[in-house]
C-alpha atoms as a PDB file:
ATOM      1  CA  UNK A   1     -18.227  11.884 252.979  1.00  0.00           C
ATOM      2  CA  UNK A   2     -18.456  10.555 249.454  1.00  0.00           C
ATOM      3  CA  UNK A   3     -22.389  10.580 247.826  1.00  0.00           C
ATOM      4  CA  UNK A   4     -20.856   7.681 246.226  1.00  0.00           C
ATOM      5  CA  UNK A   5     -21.720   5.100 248.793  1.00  0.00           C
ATOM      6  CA  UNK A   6     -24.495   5.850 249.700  1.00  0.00           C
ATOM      7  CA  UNK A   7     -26.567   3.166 247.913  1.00  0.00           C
ATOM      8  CA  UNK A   8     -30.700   2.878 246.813  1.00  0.00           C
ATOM      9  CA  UNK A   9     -31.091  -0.110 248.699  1.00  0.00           C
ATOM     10  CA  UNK A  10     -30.048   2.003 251.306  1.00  0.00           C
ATOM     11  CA  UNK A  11     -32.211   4.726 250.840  1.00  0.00           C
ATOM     12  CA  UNK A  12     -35.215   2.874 250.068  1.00  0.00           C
ATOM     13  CA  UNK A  13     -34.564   0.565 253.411  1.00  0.00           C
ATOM     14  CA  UNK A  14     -34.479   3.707 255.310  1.00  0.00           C
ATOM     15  CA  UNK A  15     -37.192   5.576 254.197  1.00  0.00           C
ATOM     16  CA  UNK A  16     -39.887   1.785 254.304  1.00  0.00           C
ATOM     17  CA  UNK A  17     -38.675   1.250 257.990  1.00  0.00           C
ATOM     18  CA  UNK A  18     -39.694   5.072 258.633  1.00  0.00           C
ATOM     19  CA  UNK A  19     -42.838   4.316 257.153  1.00  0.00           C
ATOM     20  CA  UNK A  20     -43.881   0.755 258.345  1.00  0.00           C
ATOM     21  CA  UNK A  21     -41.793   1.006 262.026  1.00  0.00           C
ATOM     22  CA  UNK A  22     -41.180  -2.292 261.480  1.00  0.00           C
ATOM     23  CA  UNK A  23     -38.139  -3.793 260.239  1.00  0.00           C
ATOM     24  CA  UNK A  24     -39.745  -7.282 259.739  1.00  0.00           C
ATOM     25  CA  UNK A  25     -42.111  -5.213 257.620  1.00  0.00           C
ATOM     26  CA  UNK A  26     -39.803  -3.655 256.033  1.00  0.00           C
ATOM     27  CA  UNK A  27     -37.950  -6.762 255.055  1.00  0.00           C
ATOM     28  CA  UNK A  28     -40.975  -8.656 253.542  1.00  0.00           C
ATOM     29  CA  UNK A  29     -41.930  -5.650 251.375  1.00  0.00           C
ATOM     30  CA  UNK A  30     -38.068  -5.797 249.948  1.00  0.00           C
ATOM     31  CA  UNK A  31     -38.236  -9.109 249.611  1.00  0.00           C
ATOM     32  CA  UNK A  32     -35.266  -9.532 252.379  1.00  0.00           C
ATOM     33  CA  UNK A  33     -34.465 -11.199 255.527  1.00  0.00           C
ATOM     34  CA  UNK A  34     -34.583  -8.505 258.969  1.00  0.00           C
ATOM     35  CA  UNK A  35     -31.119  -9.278 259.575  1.00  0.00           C
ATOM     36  CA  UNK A  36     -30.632  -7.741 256.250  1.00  0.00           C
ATOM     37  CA  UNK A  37     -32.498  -4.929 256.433  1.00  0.00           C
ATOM     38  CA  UNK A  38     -30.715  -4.411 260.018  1.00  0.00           C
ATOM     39  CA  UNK A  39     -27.657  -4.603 258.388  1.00  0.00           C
ATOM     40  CA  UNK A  40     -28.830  -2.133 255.503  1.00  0.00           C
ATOM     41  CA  UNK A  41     -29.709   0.581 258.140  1.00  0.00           C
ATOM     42  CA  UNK A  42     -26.504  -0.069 260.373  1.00  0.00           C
ATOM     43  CA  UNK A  43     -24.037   0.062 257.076  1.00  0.00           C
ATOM     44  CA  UNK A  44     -26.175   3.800 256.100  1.00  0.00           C
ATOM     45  CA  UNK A  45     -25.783   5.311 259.490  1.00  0.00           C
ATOM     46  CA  UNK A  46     -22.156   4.332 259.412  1.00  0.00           C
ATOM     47  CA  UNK A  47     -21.442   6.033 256.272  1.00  0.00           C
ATOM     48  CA  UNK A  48     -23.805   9.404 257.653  1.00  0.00           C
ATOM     49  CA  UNK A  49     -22.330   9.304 260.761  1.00  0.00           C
ATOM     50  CA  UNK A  50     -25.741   9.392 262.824  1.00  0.00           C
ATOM     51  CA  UNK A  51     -28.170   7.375 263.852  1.00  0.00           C
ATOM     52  CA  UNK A  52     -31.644   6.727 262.350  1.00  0.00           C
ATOM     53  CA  UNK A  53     -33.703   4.919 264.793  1.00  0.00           C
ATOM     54  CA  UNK A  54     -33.811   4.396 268.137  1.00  0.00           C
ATOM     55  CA  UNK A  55     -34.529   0.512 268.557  1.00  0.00           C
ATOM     56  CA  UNK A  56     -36.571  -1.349 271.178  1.00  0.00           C
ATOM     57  CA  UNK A  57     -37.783  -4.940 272.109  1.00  0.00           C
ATOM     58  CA  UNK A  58     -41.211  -2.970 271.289  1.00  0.00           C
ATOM     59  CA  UNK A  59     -41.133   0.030 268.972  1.00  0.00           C
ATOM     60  CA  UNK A  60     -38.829   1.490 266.115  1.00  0.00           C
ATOM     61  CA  UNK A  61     -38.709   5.164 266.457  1.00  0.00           C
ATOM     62  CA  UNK A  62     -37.010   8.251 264.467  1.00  0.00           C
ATOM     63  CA  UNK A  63     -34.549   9.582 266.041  1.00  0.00           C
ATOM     64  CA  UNK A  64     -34.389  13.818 265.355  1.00  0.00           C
ATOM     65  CA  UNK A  65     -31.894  13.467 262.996  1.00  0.00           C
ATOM     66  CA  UNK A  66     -33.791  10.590 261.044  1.00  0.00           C
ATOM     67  CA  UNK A  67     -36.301  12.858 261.248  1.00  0.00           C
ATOM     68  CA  UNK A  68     -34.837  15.730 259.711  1.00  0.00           C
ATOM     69  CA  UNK A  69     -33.128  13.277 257.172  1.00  0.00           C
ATOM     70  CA  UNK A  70     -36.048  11.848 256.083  1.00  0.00           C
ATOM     71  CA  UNK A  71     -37.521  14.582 253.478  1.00  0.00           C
ATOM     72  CA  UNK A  72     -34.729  14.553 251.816  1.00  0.00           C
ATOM     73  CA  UNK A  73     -34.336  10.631 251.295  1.00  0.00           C
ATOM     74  CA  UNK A  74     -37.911  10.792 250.229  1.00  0.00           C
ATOM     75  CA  UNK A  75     -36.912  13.619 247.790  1.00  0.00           C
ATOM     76  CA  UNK A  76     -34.049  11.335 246.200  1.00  0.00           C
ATOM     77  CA  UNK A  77     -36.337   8.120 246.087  1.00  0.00           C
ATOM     78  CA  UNK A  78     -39.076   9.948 244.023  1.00  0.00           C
ATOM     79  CA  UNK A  79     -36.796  11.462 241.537  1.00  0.00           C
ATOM     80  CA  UNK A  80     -35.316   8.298 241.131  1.00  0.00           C
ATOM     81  CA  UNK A  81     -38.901   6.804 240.685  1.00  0.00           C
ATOM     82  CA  UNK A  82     -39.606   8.960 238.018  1.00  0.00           C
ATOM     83  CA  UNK A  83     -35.923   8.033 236.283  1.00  0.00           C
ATOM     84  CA  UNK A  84     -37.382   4.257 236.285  1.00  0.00           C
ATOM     85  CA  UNK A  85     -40.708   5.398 234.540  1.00  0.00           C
ATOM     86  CA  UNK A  86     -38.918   8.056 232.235  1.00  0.00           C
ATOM     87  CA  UNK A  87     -36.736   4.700 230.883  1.00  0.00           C
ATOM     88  CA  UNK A  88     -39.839   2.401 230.816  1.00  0.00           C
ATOM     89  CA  UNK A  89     -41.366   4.999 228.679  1.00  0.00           C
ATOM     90  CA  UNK A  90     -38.367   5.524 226.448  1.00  0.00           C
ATOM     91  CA  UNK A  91     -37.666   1.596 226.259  1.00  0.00           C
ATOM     92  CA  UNK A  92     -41.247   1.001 225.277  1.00  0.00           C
ATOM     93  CA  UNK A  93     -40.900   3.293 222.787  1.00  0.00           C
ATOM     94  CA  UNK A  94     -43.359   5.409 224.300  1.00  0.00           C
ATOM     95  CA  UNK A  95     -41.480   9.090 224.618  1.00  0.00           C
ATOM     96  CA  UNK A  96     -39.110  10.659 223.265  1.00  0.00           C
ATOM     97  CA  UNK A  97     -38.114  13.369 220.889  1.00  0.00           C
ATOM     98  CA  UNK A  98     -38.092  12.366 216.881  1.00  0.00           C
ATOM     99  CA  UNK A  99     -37.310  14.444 214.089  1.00  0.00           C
ATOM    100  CA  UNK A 100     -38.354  13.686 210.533  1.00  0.00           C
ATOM    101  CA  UNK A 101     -37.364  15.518 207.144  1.00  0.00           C
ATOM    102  CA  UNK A 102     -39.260  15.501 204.157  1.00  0.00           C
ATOM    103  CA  UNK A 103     -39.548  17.512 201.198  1.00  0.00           C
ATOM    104  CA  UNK A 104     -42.504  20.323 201.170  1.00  0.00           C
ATOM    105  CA  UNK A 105     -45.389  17.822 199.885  1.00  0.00           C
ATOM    106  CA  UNK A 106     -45.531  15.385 202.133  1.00  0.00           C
ATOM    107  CA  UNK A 107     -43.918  17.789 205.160  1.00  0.00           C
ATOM    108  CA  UNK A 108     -47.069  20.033 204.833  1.00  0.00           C
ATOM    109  CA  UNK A 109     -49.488  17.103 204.194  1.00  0.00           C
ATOM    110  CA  UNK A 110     -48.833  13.319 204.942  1.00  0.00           C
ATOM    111  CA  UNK A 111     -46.276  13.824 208.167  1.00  0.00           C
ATOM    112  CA  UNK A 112     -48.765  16.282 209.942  1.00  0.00           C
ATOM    113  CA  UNK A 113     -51.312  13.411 209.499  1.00  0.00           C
ATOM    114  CA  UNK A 114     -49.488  10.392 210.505  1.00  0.00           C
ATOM    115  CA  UNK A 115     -48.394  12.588 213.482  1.00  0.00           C
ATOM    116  CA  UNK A 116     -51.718  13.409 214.660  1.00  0.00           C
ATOM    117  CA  UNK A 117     -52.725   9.670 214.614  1.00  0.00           C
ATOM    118  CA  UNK A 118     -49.417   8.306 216.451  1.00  0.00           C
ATOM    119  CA  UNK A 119     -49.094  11.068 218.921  1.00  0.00           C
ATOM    120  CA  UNK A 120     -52.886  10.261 220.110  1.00  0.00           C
ATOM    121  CA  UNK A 121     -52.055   6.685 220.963  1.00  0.00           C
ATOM    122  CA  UNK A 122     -48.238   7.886 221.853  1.00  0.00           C
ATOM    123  CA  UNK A 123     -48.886  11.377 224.108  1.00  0.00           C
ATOM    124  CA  UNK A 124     -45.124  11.090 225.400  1.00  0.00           C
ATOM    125  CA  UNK A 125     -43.723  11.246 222.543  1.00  0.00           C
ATOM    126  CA  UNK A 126     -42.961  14.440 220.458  1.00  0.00           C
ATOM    127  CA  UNK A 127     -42.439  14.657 216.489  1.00  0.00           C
ATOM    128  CA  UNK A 128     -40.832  17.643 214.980  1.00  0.00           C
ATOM    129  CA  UNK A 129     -40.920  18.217 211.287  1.00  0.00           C
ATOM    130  CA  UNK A 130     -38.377  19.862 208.908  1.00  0.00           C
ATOM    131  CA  UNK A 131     -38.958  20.592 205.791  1.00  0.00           C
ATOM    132  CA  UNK A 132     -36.122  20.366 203.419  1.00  0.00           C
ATOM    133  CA  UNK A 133     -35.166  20.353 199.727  1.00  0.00           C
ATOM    134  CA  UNK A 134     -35.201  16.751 198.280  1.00  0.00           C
ATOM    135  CA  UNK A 135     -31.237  16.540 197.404  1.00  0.00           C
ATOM    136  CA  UNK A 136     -30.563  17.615 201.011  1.00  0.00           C
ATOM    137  CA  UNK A 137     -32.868  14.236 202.759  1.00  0.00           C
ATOM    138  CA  UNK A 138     -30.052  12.183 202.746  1.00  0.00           C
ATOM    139  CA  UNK A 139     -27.364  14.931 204.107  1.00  0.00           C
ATOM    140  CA  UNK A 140     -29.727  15.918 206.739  1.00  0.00           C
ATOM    141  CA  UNK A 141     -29.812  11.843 208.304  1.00  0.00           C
ATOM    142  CA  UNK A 142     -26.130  11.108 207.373  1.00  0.00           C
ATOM    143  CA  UNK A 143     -25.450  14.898 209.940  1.00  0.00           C
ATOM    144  CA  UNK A 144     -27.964  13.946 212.382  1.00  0.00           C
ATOM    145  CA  UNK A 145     -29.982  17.275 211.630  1.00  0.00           C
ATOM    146  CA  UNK A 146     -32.609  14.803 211.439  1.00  0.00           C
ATOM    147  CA  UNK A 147     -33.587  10.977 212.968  1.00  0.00           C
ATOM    148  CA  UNK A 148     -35.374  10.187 209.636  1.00  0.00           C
ATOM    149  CA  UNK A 149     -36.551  11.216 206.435  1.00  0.00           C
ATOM    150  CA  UNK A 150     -39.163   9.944 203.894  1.00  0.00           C
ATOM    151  CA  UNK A 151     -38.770  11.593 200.026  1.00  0.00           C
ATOM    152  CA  UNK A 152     -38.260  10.370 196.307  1.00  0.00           C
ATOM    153  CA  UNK A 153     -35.749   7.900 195.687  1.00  0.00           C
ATOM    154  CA  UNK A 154     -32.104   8.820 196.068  1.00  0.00           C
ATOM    155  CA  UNK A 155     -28.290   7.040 196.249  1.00  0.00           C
ATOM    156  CA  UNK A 156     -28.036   7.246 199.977  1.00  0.00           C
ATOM    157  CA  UNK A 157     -24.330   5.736 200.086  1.00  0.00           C
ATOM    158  CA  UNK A 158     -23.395   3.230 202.912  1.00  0.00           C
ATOM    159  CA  UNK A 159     -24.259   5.169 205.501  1.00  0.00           C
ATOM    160  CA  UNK A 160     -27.835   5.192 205.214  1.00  0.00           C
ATOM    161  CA  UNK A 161     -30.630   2.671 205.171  1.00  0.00           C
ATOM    162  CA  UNK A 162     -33.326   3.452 201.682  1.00  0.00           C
ATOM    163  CA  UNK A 163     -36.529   1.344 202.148  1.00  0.00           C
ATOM    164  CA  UNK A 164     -39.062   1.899 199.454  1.00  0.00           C
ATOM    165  CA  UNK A 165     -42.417   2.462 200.663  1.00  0.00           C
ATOM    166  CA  UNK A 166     -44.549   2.663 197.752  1.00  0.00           C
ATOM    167  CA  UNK A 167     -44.238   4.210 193.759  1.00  0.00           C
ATOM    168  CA  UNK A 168     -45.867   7.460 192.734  1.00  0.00           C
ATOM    169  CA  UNK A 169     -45.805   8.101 188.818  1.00  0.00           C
ATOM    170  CA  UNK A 170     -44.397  11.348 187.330  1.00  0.00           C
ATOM    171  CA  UNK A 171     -47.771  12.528 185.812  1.00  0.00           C
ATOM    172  CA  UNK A 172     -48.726  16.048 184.363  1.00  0.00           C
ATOM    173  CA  UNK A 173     -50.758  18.572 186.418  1.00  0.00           C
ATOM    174  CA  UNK A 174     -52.552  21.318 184.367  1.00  0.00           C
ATOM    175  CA  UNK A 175     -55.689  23.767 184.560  1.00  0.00           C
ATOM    176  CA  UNK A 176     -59.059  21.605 183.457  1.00  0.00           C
ATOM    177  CA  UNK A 177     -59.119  23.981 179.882  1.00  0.00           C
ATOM    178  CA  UNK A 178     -55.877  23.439 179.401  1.00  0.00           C
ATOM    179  CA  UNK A 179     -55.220  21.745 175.802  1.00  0.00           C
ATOM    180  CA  UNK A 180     -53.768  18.802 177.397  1.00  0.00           C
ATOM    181  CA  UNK A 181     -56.003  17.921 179.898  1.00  0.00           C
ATOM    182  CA  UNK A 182     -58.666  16.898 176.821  1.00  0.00           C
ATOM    183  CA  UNK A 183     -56.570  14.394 175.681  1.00  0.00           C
ATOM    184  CA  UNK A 184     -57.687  10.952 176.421  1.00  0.00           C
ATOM    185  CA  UNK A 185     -53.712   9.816 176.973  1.00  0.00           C
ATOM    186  CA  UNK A 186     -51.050  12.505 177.193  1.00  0.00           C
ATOM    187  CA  UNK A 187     -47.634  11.276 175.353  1.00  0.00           C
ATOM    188  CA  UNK A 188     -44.111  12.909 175.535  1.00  0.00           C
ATOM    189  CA  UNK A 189     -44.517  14.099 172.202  1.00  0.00           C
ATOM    190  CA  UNK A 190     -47.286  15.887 173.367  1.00  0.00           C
ATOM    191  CA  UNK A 191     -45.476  18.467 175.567  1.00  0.00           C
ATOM    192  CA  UNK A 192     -42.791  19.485 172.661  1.00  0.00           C
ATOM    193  CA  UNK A 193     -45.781  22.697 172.081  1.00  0.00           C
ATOM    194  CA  UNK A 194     -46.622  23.248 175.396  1.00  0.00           C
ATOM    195  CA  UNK A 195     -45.130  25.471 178.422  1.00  0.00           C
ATOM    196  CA  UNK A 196     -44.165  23.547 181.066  1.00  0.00           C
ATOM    197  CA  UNK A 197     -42.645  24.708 184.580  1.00  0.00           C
ATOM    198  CA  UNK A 198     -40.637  22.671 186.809  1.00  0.00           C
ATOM    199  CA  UNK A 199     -40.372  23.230 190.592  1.00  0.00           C
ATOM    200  CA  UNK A 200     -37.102  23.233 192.195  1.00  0.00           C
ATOM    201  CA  UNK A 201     -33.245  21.854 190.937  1.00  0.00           C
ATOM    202  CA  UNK A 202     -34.810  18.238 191.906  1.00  0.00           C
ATOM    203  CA  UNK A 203     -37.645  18.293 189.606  1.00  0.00           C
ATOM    204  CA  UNK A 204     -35.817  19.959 186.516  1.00  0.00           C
ATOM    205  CA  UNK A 205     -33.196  17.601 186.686  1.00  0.00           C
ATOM    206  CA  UNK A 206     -35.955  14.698 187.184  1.00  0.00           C
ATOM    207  CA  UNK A 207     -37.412  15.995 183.695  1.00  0.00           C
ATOM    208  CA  UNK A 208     -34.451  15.867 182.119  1.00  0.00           C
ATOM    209  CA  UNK A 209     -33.339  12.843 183.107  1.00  0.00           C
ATOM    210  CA  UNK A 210     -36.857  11.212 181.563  1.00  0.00           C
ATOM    211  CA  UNK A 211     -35.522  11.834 177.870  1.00  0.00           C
ATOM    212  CA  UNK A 212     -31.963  12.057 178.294  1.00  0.00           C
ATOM    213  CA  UNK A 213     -31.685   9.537 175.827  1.00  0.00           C
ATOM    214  CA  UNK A 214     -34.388  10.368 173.523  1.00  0.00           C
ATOM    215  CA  UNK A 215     -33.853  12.018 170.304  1.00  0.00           C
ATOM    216  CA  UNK A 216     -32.351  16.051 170.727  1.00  0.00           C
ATOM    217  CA  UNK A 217     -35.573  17.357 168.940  1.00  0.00           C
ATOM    218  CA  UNK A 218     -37.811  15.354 171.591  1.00  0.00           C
ATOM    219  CA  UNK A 219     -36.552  16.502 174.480  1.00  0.00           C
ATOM    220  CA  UNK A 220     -38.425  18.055 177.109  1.00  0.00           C
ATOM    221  CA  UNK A 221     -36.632  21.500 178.509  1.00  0.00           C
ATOM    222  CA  UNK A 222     -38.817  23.474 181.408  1.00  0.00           C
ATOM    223  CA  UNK A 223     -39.197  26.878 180.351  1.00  0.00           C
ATOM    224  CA  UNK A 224     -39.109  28.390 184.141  1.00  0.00           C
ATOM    225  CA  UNK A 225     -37.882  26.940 187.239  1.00  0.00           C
ATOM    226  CA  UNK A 226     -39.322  28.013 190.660  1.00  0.00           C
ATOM    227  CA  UNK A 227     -38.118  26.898 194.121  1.00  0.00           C
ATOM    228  CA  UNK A 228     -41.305  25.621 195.387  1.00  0.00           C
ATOM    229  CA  UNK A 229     -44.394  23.199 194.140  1.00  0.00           C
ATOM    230  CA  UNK A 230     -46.851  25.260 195.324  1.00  0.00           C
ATOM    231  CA  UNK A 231     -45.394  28.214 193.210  1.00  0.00           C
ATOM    232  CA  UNK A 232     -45.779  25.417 189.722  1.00  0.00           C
ATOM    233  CA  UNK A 233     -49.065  24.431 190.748  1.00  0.00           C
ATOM    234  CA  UNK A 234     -50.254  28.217 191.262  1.00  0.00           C
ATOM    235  CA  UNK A 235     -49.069  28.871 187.681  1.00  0.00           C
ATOM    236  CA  UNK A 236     -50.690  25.871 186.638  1.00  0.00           C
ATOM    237  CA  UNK A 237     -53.811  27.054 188.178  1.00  0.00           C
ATOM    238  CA  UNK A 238     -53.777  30.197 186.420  1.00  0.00           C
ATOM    239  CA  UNK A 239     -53.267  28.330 182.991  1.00  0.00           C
ATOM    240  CA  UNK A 240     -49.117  30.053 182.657  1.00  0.00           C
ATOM    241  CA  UNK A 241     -48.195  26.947 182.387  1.00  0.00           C
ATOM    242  CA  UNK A 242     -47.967  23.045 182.850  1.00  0.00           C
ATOM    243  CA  UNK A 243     -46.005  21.018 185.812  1.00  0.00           C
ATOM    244  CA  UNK A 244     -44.747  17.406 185.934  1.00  0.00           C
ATOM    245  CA  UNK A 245     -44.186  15.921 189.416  1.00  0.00           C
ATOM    246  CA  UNK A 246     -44.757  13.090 190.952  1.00  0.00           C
ATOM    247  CA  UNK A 247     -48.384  11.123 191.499  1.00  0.00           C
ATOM    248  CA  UNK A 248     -48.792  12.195 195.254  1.00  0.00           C
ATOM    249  CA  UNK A 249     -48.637  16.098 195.015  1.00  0.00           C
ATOM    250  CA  UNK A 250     -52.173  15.523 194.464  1.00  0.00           C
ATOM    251  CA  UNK A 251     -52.992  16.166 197.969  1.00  0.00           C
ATOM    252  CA  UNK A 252     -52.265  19.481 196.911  1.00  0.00           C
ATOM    253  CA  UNK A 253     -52.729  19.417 193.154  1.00  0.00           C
ATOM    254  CA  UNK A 254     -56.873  18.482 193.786  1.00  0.00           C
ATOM    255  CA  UNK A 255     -57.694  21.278 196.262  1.00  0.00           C
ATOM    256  CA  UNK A 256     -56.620  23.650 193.073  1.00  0.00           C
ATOM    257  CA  UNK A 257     -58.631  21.879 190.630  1.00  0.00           C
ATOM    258  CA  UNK A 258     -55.710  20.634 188.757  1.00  0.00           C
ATOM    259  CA  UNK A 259     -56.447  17.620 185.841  1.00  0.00           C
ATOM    260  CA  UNK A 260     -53.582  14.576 186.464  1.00  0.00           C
ATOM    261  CA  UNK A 261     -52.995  13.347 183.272  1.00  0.00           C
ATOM    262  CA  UNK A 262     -51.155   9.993 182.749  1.00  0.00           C
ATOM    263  CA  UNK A 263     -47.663  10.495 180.615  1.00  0.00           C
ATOM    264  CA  UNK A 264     -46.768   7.654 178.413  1.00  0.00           C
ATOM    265  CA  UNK A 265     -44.197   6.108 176.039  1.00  0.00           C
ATOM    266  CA  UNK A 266     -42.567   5.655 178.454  1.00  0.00           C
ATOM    267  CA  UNK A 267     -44.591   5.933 181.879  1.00  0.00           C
ATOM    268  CA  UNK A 268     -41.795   7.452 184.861  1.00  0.00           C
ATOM    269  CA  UNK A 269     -42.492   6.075 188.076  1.00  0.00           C
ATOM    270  CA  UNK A 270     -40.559   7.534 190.853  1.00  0.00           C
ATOM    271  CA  UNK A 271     -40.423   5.473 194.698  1.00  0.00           C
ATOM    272  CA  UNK A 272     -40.987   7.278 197.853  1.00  0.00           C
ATOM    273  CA  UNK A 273     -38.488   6.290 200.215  1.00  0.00           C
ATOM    274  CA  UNK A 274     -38.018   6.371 203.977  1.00  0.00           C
ATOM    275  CA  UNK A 275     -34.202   6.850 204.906  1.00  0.00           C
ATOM    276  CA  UNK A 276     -32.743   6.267 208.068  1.00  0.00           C
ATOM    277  CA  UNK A 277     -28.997   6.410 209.594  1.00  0.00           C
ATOM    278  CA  UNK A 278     -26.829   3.004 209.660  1.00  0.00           C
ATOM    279  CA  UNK A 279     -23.774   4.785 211.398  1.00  0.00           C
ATOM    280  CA  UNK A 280     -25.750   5.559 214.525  1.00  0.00           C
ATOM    281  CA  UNK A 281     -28.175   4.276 217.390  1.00  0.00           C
ATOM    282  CA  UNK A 282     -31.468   5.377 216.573  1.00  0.00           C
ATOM    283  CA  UNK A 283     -33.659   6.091 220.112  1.00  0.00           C
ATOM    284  CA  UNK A 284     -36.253   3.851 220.574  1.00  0.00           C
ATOM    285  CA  UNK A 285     -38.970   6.428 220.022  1.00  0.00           C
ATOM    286  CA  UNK A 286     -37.829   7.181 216.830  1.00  0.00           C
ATOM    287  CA  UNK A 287     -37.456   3.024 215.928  1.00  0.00           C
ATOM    288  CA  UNK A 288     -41.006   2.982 216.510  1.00  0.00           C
ATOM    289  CA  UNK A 289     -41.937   6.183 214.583  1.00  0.00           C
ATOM    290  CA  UNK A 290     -39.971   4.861 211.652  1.00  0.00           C
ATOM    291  CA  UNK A 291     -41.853   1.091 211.798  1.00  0.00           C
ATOM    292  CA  UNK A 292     -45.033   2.944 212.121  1.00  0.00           C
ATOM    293  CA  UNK A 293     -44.358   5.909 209.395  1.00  0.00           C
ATOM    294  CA  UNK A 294     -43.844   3.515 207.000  1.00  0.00           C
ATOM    295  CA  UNK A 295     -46.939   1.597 207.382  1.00  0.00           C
ATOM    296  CA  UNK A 296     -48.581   4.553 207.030  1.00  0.00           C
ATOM    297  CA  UNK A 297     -47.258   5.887 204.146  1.00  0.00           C
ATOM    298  CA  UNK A 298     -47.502   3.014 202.517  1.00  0.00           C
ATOM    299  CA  UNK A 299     -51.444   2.532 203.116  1.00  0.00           C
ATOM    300  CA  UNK A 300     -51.679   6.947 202.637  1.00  0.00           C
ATOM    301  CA  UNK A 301     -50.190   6.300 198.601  1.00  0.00           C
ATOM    302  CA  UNK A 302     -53.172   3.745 197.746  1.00  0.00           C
ATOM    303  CA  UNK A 303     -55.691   6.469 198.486  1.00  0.00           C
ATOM    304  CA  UNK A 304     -56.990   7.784 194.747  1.00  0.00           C
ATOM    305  CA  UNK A 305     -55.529  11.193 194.668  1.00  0.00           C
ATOM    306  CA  UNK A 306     -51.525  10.102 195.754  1.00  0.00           C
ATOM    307  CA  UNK A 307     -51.953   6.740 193.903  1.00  0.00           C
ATOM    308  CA  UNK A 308     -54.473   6.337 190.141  1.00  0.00           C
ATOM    309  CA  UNK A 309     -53.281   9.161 187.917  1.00  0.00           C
ATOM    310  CA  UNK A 310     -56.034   9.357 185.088  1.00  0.00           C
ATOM    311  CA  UNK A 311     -55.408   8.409 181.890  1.00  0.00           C
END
């Protein structure tokens, strides 16, 4: 006997006449006529090769084998009923797994925060965050490693969607006695004399790019490179050094005490970007992550300490 025809209709006719006894019943809560719910219950015992119900002018009964049947019908009908809500949830956007990337910064500050406040109004669904260097955002999406990733501006190449969420100013982050941090406006000129760190392949070649086209003796060269921010804002801390990154590491920068100073002639302004893949279906949980992330963000990077580096 093939599971293949047996049918829900089927099922769910069986298991409503074993509850009501009724086939007229039966019939108006499925929205049918009783000659075809009758016809329902005789096609299913054909196919199981038993009968269901013994049938009077009076009374529908269970026969033994109905009765041992029944469980497992029942069984069937409520995993199927949980299916149907599983895919109303998942259609409405409402579970779901999603996985974001994003470079350490906002990884270890914005994403937790915008997770906590979606995931309270969204229980079913469950966010899972990966931290990753900023050159590998747009590898990660393009491999599926990753549903979606928010970072600094990059080429993303056909496959991959860029929208800009907001702009975040490459500023300079350094200890309140620092020499720098006195000056009323901080120009590039100004960090020729001064040690400056950057933090990770991203951010050195970021510097460089700045005055790629200024004059050879204007340049600004990093004399360390670390892996990690939080290693160039420790040395900052400590007075070592000096650190240019983008605006919104102040999250960070602030709880250390750092002084954001403003760097002119010419200011660098750097986008923050949320990338997603063009080449595949994002899940509807993670369509509705991405429309809400980027809201977010985007009212997150007008708070003082991501947005007005001082002068």
């Amino acid at each position: 006997m093939a599971l293949s025809r047996f049918t829900l209709r089927q099922l769910e006719a069986f298991a409503t006449v074993a509850e009501l006894h009724s086939f007229k019943g039966t019939a108006e809560r499925m929205g049918l006529t009783t000659q075809a719910v009758s016809q329902l219950i005789a096609d299913f015992e054909a196919v199981l090769g038993f009968r269901l119900f013994d049938r009077t002018t009076r009374r529908v009964a269970l026969t033994g084998a109905g009765r041992d049947f029944l469980g497992s019908v029942r069984t069937v009908l409520r995993h199927v009923h949980d299916a149907e809500s599983a895919a109303e949830d998942v259609r409405q956007r409402a579970a779901g797994l999603v996985r974001v990337g994003a470079p350490m910064v906002l990884a270890g500050t914005a994403l937790p925060a915008a997770i906590r406040t979606y995931t309270a109004e969204h229980p079913k669904v469950v966010v899972r965050i990966r931290d990753l260097p900023v050159d590998s955002l747009i590898d990660s999406v393009s491999a599926g490693d990753v549903d979606l990733a928010v970072g600094p501006d990059r080429t993303s190449g056909q496959e991959i969607s860029s929208q800009a969420l907001f702009d975040s100013p490459w500023v300079l982050w350094c200890s309140p006695d620092h020499p720098l941090a006195h000056l009323k406006q901080v120009r590039w000129a100004d960090l020729r004399h001064h040690t400056l760190v950057a933090a990770g392949r991203d951010h050195e070649l970021s510097v460089a790019q700045m005055r790629v086209n200024a004059p050879e003796d204007t340049r600004i060269t990093p004399v360390d490179v670390v892996d990690n921010i939080s290693t160039a804002l420790g040395m900052a801390t400590q007075g070592l050094a000096a650190t240019l990154a983008p605006a919104y590491v102040g999250v960070m920068a602030a709880r250390l005490g750092l002084v954001m100073k403003r760097v002119v002639e010419p200011e660098t302004v750097r986008k923050v970007c949320l990338y997603q893949p063009l080449n595949r279906t994002l899940s509807p949980a993670a369509e509705g992550f991405a429309e809400y992330l980027a809201h977010w963000l985007q009212q997150w990077s007008e708070t003082d300490v991501t947005a007005k580096p001082a002068a």
